[in-house]
Each structure stands twice: as structure tokens, then as C-alpha cells.
Protein backbone atom coordinates (compact mmCIF):
# COMPACT_ATOMS: atom_id res chain seq x y z
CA UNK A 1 -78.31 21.08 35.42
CA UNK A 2 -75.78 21.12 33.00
CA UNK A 3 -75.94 23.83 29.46
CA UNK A 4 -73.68 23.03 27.25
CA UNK A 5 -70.36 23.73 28.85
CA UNK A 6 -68.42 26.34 26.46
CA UNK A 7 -71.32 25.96 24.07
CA UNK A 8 -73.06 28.95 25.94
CA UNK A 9 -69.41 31.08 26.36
CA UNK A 10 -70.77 33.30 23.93
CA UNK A 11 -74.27 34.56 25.61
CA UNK A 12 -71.45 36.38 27.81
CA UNK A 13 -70.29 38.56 24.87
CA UNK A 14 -73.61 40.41 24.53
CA UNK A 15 -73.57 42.17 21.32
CA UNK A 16 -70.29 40.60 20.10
CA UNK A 17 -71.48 36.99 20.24
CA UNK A 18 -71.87 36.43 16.49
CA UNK A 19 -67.60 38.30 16.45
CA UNK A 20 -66.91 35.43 18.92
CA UNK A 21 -65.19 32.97 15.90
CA UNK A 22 -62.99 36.97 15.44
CA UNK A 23 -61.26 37.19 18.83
CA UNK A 24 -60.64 33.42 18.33
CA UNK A 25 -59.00 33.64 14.78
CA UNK A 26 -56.95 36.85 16.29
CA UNK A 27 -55.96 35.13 19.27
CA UNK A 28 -54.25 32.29 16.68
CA UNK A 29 -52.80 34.44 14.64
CA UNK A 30 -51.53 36.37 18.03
CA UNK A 31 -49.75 32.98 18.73
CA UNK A 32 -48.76 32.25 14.94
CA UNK A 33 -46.91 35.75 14.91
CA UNK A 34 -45.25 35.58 18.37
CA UNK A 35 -44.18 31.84 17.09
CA UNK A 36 -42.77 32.98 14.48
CA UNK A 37 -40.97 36.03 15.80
CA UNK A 38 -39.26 34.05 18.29
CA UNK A 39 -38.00 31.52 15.64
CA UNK A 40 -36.49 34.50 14.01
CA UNK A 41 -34.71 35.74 16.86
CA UNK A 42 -32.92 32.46 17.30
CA UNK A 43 -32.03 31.90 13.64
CA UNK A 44 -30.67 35.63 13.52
CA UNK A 45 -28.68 35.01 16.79
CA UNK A 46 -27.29 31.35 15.33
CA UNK A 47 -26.15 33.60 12.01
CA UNK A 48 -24.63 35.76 14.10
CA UNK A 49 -22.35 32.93 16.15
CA UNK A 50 -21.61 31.36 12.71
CA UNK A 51 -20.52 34.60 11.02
CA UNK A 52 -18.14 35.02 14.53
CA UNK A 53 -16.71 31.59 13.83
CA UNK A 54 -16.05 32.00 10.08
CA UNK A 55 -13.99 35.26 10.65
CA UNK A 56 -11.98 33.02 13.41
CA UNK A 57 -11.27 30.64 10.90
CA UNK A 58 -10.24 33.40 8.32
CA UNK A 59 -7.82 34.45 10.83
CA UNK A 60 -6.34 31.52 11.30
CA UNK A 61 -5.87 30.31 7.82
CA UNK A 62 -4.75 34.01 7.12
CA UNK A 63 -2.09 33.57 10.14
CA UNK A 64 -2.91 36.29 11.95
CA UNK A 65 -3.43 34.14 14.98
CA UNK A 66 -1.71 30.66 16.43
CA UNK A 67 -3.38 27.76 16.73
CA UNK A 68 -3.60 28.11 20.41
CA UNK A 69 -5.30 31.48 20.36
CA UNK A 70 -7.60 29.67 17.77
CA UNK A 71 -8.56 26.35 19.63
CA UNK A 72 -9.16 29.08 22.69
CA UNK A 73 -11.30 31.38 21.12
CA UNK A 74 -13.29 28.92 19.13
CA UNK A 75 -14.05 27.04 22.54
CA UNK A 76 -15.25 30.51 23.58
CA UNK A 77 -17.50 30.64 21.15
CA UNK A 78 -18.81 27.34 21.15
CA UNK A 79 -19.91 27.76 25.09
């Protein structure tokens, strides 16, 4: 006999059955901030590679450095 699949999850919690819709709401915004931490990693790192590739160019246009060292360094990068 079947009762209510998830419906009776709660009766498990004991005295925190009526907190249930709490750990749920933490648990998303558990996700929502690990989400978003994540996506800031990767946009700091991609800043990071861009700011590397701007100074190459400086140098370059500055001639501090030959094309050849440029083209070799930017394909460095760009791996």
C-alpha cells in the first residue's frame, strides 16, 4: 500500500517537520551561491588571460619584441 511517496518525507524529521520548506530553501540557495562562485572564478581567470594578452600587444606595438616572439607568445597564450 502506497502513502504518498515524498508526501510523508517529512514524518521522518520529527520535531523539524514544519522547518522542512527551511533545509529546502537553504539547500537552493547552497546551489545558487556555489553557482555563482564558480562563474566568478572563470570570469576572473578569463580577465586575467585578457589582461596577459593586452600587455603582449603593448609590447609589440611599443617594439620591445619582434613579431616572431609575438605570434609565439600569443599562441602560448591562446592554448
Amino acid at each position: 500500500m502506497m502513502h504518498g511517496g515524498y508526501w510523508n518525507l517529512s514524518r521522518g524529521l520529527g520535531m523539524f517537520a514544519e522547518y522542512y520548506w527551511l533545509f529546502i530553501l537553504a539547500k537552493g540557495v547552497f546551489w545558487i551561491g556555489l553557482i555563482y562562485l564558480a562563474y566568478r572564478l572563470i570570469k576572473k581567470s578569463n580577465k586575467k588571460e585578457s589582461q596577459a594578452l593586452e600587455q603582449l600587444k603593448i609590447r609589440f606595438v611599443n617594439g620591445e619584441i619582434t613579431e616572431e616572439k609575438y605570434l609565439q607568445k600569443r599562441n602560448l597564450l591562446n592554448e
